[in-house]
N, C-alpha and C. Protein backbone atom coordinates (compact mmCIF):
# COMPACT_ATOMS: atom_id res chain seq x y z
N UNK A 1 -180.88 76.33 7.84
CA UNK A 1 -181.49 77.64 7.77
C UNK A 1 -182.73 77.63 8.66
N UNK A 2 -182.73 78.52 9.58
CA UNK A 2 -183.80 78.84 10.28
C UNK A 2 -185.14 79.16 9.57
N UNK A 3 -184.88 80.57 9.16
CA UNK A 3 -186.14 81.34 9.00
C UNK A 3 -186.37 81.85 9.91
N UNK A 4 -187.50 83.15 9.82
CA UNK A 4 -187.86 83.88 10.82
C UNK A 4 -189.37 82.90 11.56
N UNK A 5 -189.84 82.63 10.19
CA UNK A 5 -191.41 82.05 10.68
C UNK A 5 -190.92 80.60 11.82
N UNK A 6 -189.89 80.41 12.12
CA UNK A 6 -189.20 79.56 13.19
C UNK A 6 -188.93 80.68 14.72
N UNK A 7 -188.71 82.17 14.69
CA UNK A 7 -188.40 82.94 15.68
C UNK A 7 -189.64 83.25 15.94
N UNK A 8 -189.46 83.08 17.75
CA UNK A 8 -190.93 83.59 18.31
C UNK A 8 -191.30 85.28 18.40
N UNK A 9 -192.10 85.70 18.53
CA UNK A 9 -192.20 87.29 18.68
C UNK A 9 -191.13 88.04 19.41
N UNK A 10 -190.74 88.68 19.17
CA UNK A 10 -189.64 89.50 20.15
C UNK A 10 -188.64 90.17 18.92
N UNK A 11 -187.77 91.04 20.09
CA UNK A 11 -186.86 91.83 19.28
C UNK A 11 -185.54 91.47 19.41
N UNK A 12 -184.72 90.66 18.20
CA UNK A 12 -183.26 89.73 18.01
C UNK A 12 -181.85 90.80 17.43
N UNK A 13 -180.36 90.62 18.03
CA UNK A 13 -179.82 91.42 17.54
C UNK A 13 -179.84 90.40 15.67
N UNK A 14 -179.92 91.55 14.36
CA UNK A 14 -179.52 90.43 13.16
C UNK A 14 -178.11 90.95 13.01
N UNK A 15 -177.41 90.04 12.51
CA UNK A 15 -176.18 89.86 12.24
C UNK A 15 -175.89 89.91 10.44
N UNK A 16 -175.20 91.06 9.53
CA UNK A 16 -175.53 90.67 8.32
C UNK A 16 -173.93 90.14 7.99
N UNK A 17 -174.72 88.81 7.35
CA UNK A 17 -172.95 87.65 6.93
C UNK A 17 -173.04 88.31 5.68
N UNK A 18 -173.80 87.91 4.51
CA UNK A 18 -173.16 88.43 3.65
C UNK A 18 -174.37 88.82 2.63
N UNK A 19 -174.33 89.34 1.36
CA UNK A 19 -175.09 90.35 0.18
C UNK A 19 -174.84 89.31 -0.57
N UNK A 20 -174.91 88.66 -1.31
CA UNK A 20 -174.90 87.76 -2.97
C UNK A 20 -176.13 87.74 -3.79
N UNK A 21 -175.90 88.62 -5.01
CA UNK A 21 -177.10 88.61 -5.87
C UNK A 21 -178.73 88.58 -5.33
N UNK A 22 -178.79 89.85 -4.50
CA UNK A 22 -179.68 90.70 -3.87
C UNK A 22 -180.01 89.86 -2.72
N UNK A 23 -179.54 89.45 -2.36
CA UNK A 23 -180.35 88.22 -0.98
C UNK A 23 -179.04 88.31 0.20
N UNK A 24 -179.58 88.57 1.05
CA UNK A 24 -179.01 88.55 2.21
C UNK A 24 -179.25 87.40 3.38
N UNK A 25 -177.77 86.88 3.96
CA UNK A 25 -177.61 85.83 4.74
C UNK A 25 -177.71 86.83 6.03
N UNK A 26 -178.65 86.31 7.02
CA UNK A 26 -178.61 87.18 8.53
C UNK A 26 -178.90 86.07 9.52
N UNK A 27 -177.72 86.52 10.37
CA UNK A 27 -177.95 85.68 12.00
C UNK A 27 -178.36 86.00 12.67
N UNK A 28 -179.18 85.62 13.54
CA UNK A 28 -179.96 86.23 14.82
C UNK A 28 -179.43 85.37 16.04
N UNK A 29 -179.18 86.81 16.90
CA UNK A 29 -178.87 86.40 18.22
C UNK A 29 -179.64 86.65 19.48
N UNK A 30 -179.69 86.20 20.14
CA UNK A 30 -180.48 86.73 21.84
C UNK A 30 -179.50 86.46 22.96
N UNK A 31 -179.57 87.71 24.12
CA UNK A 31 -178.19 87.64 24.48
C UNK A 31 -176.98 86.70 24.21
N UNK A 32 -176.30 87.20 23.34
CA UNK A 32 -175.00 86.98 22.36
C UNK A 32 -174.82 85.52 22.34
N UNK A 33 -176.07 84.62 22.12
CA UNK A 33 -175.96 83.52 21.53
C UNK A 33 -176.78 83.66 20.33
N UNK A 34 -176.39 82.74 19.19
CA UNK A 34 -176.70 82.30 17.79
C UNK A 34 -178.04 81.64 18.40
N UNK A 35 -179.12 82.06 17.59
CA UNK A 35 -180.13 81.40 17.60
C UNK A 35 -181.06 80.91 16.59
N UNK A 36 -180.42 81.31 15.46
CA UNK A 36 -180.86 80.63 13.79
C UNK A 36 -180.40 82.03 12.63
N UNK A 37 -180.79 81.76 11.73
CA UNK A 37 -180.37 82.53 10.75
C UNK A 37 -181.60 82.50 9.19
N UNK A 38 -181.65 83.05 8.40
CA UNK A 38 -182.20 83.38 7.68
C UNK A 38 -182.00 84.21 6.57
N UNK A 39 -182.80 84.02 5.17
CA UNK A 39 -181.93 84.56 3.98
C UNK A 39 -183.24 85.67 3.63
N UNK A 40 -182.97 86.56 2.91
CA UNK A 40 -183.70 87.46 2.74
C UNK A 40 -183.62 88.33 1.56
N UNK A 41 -184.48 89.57 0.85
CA UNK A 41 -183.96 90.21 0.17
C UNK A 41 -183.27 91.24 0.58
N UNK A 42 -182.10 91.58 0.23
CA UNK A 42 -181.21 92.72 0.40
C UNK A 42 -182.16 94.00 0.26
N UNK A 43 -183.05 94.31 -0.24
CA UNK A 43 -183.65 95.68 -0.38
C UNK A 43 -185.20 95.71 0.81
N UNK A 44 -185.11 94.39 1.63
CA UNK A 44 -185.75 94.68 2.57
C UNK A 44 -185.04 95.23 3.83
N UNK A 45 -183.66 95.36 4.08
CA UNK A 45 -183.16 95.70 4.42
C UNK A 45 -183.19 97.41 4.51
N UNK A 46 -182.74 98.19 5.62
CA UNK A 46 -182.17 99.56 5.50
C UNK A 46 -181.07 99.82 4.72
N UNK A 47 -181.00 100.84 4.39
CA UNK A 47 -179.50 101.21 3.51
C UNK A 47 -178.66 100.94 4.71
N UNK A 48 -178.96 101.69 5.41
CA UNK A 48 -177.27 101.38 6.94
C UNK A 48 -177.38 99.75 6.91
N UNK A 49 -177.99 98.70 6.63
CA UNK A 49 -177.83 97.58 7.15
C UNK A 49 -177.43 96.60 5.57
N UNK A 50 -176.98 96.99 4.46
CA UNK A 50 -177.03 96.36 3.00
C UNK A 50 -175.58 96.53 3.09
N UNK A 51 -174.98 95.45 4.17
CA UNK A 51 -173.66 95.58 3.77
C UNK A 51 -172.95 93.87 4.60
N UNK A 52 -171.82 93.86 4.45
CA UNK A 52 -171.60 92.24 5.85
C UNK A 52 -171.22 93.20 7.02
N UNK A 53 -171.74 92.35 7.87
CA UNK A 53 -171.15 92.74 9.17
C UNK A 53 -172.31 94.26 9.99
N UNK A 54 -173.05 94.45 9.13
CA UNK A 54 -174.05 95.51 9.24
C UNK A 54 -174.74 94.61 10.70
N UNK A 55 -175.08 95.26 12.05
CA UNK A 55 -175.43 94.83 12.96
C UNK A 55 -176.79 95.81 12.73
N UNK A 56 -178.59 94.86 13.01
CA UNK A 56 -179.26 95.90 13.09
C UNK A 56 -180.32 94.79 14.42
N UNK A 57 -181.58 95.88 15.07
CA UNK A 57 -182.49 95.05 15.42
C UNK A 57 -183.32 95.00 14.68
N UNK A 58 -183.99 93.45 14.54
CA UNK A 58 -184.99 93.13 14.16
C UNK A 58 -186.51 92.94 15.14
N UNK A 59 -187.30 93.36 14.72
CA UNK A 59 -188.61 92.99 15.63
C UNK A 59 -189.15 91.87 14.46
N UNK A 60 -189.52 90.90 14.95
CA UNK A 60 -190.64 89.49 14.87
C UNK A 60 -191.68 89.79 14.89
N UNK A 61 -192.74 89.73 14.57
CA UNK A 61 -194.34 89.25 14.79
C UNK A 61 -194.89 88.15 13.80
N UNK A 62 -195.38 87.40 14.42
CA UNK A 62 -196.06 85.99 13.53
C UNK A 62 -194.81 85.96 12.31
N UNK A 63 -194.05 85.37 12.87
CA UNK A 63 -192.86 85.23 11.44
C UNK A 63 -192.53 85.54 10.62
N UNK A 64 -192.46 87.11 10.80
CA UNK A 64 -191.93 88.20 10.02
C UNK A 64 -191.66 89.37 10.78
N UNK A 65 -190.71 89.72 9.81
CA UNK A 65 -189.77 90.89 10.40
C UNK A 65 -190.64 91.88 10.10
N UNK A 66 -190.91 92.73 10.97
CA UNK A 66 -192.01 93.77 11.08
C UNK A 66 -190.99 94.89 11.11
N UNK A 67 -189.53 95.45 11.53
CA UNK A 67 -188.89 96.77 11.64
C UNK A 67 -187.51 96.13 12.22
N UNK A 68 -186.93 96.84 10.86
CA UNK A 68 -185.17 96.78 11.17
C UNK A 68 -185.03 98.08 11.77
N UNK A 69 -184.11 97.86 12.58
CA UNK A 69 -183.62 99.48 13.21
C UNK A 69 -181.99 98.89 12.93
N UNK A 70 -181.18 99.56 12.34
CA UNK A 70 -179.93 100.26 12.41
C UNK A 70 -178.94 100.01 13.61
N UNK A 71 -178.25 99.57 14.21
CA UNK A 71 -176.71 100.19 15.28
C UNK A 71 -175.60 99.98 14.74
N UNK A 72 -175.26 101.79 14.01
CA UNK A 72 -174.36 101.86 13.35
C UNK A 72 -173.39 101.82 14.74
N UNK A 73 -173.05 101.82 15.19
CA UNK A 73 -172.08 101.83 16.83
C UNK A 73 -171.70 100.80 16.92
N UNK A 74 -172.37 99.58 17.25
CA UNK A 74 -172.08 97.83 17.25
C UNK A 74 -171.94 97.94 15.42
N UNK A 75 -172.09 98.21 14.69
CA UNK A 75 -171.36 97.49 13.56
C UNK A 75 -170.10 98.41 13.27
N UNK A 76 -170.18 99.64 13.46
CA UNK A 76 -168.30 100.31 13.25
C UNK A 76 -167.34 99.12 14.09
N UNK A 77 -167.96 98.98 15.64
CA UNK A 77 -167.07 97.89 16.25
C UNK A 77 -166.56 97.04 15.67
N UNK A 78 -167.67 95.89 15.13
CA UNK A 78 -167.58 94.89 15.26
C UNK A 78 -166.72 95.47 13.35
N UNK A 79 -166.41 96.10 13.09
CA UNK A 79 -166.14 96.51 11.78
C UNK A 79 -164.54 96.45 11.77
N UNK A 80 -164.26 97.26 13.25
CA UNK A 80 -162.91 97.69 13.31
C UNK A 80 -162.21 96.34 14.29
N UNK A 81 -162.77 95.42 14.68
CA UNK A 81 -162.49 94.55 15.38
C UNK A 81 -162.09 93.66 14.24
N UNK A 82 -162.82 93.12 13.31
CA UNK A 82 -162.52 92.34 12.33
C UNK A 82 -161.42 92.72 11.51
N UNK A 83 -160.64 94.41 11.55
CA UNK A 83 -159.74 94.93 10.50
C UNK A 83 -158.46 94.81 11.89
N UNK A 84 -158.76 94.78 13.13
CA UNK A 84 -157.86 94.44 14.04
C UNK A 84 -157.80 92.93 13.61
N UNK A 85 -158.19 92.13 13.94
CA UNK A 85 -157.52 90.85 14.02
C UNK A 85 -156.85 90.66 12.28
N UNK A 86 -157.46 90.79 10.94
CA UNK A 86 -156.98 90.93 9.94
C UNK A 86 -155.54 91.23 10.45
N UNK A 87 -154.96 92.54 10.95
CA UNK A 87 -154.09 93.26 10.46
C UNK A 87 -153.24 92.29 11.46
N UNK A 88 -153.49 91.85 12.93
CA UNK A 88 -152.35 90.81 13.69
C UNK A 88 -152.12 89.67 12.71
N UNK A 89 -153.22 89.36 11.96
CA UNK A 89 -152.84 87.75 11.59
C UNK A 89 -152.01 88.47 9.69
N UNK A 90 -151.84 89.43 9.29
CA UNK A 90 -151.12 89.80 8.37
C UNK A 90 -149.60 90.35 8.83
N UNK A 91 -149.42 90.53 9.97
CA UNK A 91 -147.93 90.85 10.15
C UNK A 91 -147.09 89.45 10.16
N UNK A 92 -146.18 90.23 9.22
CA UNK A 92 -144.80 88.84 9.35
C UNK A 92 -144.18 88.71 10.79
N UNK A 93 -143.82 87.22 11.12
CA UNK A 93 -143.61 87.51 12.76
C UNK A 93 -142.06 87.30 12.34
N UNK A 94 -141.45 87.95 13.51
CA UNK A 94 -140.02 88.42 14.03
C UNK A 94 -139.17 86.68 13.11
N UNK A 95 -138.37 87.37 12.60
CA UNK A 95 -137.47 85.60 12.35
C UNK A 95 -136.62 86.15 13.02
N UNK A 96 -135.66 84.76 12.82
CA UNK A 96 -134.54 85.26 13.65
C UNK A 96 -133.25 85.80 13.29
N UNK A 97 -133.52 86.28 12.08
CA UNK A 97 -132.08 87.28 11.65
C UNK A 97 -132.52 88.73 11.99
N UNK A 98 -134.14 88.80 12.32
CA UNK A 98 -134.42 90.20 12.98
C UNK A 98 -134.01 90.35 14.47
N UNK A 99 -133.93 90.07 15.45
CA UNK A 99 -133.04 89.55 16.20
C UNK A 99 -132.02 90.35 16.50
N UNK A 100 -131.06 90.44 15.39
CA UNK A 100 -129.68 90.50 15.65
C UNK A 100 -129.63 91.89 15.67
């Protein structure tokens, strides 16, 4: 676990993994590499961002998150991308009495 008081000042995309009994798991990235992660309370969060897969920015100052902003746009994506690959890796593949 990172922590934020480990991220230097600046503004990180967070990544939300997952909600369990009010605390939230979030990854932070800088251009689309992983650069630590951090647990948090779920109600410091925005409502648009209290969910998995909720993509928001975070701003840093002295090791704390000073302002979540929201991109509901990158998380519908990355929403409908995850229900795409779901749905390839749930189809039964062709046997071979389908075939005939």
């Amino acid at each position: 676990m990172t922590g934020f008081d480990e991220l230097a000042d600046g503004t990180y995309t967070a990544v939300v993994d997952t909600i369990e009994d009010g605390l939230a798991t979030i990854f932070f990235e800088e251009d689309g590499e992983e650069i630590g992660n951090a647990v948090c309370e779920a109600t410091e969060l925005p409502d648009e961002g209290r969910q998995s897969d909720a993509i928001l920015l975070v701003t840093v100052v002295n090791g704390s998150p000073l302002r979540w902003t929201p991109d509901p746009e990158r998380s519908m994506e990355r929403t409908e991308a995850a229900q795409d690959r779901f749905d390839q890796l749930s189809e039964r593949p062709p046997s071979d009495d389908d075939s005939e």
